[in-house]
N, C-alpha and C. Protein backbone atom coordinates (compact mmCIF):
# COMPACT_ATOMS: atom_id res chain seq x y z
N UNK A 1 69.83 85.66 -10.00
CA UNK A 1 68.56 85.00 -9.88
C UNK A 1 68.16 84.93 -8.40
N UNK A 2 67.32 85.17 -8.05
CA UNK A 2 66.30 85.42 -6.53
C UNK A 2 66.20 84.56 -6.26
N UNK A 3 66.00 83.84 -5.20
CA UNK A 3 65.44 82.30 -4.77
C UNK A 3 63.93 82.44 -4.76
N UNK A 4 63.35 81.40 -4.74
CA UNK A 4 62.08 80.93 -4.70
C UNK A 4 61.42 81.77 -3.32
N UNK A 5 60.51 82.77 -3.22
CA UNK A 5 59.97 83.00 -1.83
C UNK A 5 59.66 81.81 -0.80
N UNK A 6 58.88 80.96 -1.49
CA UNK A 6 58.80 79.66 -0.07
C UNK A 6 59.93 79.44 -0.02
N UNK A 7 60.58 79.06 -0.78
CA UNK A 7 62.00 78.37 -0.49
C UNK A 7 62.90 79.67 0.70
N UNK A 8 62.95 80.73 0.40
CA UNK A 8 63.86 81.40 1.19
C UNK A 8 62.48 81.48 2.63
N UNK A 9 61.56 81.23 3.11
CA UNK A 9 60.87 81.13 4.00
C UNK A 9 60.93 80.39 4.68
N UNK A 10 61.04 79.31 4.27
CA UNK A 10 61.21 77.85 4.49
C UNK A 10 62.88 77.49 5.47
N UNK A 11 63.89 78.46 4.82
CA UNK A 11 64.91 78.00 4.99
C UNK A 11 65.31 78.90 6.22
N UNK A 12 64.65 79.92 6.18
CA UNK A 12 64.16 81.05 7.58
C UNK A 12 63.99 80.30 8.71
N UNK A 13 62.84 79.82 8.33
CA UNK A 13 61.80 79.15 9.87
C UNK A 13 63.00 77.65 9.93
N UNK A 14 63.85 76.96 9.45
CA UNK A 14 64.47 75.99 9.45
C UNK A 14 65.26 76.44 10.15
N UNK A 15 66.16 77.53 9.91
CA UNK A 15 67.39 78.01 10.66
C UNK A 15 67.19 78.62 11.99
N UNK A 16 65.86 79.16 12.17
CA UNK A 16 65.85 79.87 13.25
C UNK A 16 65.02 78.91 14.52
N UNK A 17 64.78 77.08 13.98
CA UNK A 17 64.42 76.11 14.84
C UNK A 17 65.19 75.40 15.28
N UNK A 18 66.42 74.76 14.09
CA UNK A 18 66.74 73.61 14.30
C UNK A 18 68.03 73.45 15.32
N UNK A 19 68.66 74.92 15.52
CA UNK A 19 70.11 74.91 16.53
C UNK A 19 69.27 75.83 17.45
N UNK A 20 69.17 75.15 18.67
CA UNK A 20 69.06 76.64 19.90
C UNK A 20 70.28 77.33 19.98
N UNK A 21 69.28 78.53 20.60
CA UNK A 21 70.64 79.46 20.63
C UNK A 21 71.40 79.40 22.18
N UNK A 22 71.07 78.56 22.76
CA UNK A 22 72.49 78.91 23.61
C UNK A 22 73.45 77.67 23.24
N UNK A 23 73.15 76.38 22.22
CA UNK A 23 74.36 76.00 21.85
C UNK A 23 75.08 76.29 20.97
N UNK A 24 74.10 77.30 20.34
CA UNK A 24 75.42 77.89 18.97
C UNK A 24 75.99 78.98 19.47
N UNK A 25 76.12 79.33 21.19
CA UNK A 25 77.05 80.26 21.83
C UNK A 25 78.24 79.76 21.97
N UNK A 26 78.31 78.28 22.59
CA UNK A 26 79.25 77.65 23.17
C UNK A 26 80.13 77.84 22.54
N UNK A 27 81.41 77.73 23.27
CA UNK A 27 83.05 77.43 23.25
C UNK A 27 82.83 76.33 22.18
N UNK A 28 83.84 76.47 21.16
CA UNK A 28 84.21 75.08 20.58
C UNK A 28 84.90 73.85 21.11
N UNK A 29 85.69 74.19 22.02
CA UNK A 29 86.36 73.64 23.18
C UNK A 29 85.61 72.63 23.88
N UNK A 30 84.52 72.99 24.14
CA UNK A 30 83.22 71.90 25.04
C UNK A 30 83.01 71.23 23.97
N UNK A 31 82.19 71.73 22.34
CA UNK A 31 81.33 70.71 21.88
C UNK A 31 82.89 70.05 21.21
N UNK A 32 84.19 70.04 20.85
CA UNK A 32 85.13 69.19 20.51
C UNK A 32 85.08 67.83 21.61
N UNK A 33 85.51 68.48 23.14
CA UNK A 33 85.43 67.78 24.33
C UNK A 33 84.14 66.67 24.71
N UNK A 34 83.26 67.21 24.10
CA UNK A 34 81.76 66.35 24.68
C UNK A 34 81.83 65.03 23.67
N UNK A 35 82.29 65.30 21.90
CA UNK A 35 82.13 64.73 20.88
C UNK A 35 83.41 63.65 21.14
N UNK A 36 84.73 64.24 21.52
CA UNK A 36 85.79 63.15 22.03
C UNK A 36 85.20 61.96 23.46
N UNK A 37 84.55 62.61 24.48
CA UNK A 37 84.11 61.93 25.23
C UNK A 37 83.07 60.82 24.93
N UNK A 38 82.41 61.15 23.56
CA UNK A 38 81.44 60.16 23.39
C UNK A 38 81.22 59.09 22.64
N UNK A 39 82.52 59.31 21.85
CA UNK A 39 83.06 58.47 20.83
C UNK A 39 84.17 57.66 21.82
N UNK A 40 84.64 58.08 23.17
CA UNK A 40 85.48 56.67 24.14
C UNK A 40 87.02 57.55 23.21
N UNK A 41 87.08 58.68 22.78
CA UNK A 41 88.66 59.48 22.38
C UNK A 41 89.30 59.80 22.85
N UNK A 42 88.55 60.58 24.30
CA UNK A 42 89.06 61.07 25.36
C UNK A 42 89.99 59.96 26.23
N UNK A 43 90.05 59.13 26.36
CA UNK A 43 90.77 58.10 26.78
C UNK A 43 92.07 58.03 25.86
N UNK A 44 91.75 57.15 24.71
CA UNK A 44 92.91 57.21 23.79
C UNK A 44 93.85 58.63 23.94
N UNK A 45 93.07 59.65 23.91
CA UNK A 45 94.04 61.25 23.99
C UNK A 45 94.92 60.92 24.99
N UNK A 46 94.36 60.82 26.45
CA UNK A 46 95.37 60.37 27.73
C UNK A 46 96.23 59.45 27.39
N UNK A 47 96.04 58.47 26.72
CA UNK A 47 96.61 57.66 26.86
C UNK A 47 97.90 57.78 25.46
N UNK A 48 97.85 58.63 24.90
CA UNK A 48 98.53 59.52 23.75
C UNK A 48 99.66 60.42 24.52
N UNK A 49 98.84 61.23 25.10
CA UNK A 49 99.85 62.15 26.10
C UNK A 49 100.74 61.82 27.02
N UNK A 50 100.02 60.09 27.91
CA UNK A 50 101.41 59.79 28.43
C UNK A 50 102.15 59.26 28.10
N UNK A 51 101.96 58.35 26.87
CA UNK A 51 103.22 57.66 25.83
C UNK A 51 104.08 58.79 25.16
N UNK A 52 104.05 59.63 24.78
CA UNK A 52 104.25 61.50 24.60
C UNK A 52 105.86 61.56 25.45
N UNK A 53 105.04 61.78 26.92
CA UNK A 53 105.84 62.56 27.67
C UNK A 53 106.56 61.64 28.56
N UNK A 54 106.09 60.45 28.44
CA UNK A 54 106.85 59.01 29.19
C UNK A 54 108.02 59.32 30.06
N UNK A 55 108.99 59.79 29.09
CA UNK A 55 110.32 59.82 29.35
C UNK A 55 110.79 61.43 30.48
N UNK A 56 109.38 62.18 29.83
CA UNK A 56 109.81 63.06 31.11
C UNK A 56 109.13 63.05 32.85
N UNK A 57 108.30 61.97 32.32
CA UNK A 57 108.01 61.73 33.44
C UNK A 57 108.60 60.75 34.77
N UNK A 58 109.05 59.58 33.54
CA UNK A 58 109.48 58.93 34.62
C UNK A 58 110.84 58.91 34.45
N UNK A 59 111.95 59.60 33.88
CA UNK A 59 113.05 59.89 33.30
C UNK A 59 113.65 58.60 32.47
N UNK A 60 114.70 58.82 31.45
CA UNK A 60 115.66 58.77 30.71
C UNK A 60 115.51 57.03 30.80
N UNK A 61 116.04 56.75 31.57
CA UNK A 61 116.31 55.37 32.35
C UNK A 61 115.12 54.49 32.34
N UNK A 62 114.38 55.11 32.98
CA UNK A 62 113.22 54.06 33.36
C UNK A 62 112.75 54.32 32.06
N UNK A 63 112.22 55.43 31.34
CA UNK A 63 111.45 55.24 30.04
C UNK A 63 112.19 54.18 28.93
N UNK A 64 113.29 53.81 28.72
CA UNK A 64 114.07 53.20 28.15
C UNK A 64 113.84 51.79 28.69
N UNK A 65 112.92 51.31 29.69
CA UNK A 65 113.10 49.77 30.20
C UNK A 65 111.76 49.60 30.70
N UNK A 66 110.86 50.63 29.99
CA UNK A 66 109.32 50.85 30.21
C UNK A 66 108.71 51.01 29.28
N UNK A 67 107.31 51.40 29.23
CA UNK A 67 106.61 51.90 28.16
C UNK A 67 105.33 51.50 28.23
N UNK A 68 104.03 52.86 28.30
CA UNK A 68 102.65 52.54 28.71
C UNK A 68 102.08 51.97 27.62
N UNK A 69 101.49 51.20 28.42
CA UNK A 69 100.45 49.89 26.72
C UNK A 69 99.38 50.46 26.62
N UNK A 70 98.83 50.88 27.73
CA UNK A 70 96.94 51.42 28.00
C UNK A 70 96.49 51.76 29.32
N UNK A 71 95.60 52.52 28.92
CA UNK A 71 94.89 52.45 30.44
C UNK A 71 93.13 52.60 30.27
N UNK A 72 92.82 52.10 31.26
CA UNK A 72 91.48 51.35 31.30
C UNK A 72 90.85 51.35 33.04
N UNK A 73 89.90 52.61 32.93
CA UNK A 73 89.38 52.47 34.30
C UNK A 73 90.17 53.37 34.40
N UNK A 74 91.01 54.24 34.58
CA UNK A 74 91.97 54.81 35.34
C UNK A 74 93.12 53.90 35.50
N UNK A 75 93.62 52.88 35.16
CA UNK A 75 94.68 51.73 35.44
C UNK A 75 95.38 51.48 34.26
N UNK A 76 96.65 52.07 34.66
CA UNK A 76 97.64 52.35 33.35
C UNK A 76 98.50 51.01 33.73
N UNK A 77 98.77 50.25 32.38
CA UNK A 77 99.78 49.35 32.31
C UNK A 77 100.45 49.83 31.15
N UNK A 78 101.65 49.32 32.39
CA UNK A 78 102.91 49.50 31.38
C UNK A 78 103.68 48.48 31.39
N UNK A 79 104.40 48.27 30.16
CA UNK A 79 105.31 46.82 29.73
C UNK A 79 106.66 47.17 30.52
N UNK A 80 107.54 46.34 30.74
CA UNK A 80 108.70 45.97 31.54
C UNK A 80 109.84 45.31 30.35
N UNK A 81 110.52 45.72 30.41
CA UNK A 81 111.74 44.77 29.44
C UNK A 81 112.10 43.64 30.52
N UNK A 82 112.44 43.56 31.22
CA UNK A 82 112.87 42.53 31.82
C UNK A 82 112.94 42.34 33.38
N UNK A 83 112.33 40.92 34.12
CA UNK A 83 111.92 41.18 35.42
C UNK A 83 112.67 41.87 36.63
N UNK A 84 113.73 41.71 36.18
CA UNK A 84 114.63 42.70 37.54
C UNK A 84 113.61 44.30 37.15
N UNK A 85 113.59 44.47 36.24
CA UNK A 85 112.78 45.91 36.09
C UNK A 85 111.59 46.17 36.66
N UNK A 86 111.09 45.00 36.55
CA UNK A 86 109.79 44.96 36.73
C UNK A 86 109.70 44.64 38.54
N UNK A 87 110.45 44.38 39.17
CA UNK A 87 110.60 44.27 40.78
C UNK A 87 110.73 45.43 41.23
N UNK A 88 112.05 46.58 40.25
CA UNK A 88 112.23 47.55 40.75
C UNK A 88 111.24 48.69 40.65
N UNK A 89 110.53 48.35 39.55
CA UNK A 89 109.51 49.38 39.31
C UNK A 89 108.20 49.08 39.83
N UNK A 90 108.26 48.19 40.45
CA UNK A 90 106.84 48.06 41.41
C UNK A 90 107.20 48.68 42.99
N UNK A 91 108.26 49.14 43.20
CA UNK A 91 108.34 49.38 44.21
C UNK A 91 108.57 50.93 43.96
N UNK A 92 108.55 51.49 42.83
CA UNK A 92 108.53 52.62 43.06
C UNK A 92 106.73 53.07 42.00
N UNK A 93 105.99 52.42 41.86
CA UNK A 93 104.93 52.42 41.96
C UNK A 93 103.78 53.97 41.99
N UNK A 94 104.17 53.82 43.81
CA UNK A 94 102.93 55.12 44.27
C UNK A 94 103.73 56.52 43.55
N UNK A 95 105.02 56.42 43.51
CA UNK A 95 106.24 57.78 42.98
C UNK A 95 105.41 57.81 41.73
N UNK A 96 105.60 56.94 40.88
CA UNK A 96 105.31 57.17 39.02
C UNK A 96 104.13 57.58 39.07
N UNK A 97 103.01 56.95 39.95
CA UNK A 97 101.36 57.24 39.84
C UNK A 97 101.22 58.97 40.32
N UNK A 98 102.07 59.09 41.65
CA UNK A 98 101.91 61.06 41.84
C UNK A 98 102.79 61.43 40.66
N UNK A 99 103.42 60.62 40.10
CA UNK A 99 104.36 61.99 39.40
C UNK A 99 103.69 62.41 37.78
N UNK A 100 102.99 61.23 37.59
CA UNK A 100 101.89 60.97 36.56
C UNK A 100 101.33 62.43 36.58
N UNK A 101 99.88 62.04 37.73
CA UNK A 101 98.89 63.05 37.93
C UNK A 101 99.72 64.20 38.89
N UNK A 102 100.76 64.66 38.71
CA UNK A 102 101.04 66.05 39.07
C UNK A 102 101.27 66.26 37.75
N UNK A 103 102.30 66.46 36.92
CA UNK A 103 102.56 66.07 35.78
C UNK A 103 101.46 66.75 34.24
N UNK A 104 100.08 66.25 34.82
CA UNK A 104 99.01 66.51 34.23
C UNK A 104 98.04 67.25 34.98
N UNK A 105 98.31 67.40 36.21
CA UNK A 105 97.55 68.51 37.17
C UNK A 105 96.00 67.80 37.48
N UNK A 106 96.02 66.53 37.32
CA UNK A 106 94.42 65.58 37.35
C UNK A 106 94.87 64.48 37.67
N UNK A 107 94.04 63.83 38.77
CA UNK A 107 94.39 62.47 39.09
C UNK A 107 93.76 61.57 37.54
N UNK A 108 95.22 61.45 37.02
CA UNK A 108 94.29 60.42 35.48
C UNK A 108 94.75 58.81 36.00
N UNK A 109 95.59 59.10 36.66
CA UNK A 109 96.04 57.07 37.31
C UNK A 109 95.93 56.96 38.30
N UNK A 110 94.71 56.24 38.96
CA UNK A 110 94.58 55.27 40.34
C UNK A 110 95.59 54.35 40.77
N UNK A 111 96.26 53.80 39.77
CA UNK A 111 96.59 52.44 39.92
C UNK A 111 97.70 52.00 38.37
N UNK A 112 98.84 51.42 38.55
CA UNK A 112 99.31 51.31 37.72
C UNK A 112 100.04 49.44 37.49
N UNK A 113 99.86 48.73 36.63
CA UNK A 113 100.09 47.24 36.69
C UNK A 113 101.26 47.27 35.80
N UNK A 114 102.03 46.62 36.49
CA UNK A 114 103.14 46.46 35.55
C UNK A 114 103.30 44.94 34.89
N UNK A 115 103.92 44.89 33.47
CA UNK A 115 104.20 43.12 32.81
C UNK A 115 105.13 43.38 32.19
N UNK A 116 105.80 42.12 32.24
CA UNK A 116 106.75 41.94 31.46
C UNK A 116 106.45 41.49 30.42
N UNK A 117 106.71 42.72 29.20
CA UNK A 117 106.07 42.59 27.76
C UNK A 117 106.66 43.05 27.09
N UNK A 118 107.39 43.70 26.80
CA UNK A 118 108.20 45.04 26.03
C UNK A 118 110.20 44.30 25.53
């Protein structure tokens, strides 16, 4: 059975208005990326990836007496088991924040707060 002539006319002039064509070129990669960014995902993702790799980042030891809660602004907090930890790991601080953003090849942490929470 044929479709309706208006109808297949109709659905012509619809298709050839309603997407321009240089966004139905794009990478899927961007419009995934633009749609995570706008929904506030793109954050949660980071903040996915460094609970992830925690342990290789800041090794064995410290991931075991650590653990990132969130980050917000660029300002990752992470929980502390207990305050001697939390003295020692403020002093190694600026180390975890480069070893972070080398790590990920992007400065994703300015600033990192530590609590005793964990």
């Amino acid at each position: 059975m044929r479709p309706h002539p208006s109808k297949h006319l109709v659905l012509e002039e619809w298709s050839e208005t309603s997407i321009p064509k240089e966004r139905a070129t794009q990478p899927l990669a961007n419009g995934v990326q633009a749609f995570l960014q706008k929904n506030g995902l793109d954050k949660r993702e980071i903040e996915l990836r460094i609970l992830k790799e925690w342990h290789r980042i800041v090794g064995d030891f410290n991931a075991k007496n650590s653990q990132p809660l969130g980050i917000r602004n660029r300002i990752l907090t992470v929980g502390v088991t207990h305050s001697v930890f939390l003295f020692e790991f403020q002093r190694q601080k600026l180390n975890w924040k480069q070893k972070i953003n080398q790590y990920f090849s992007k400065p994703l942490v300015k600033d990192i707060v530590f609590k005793s929470s964990i």
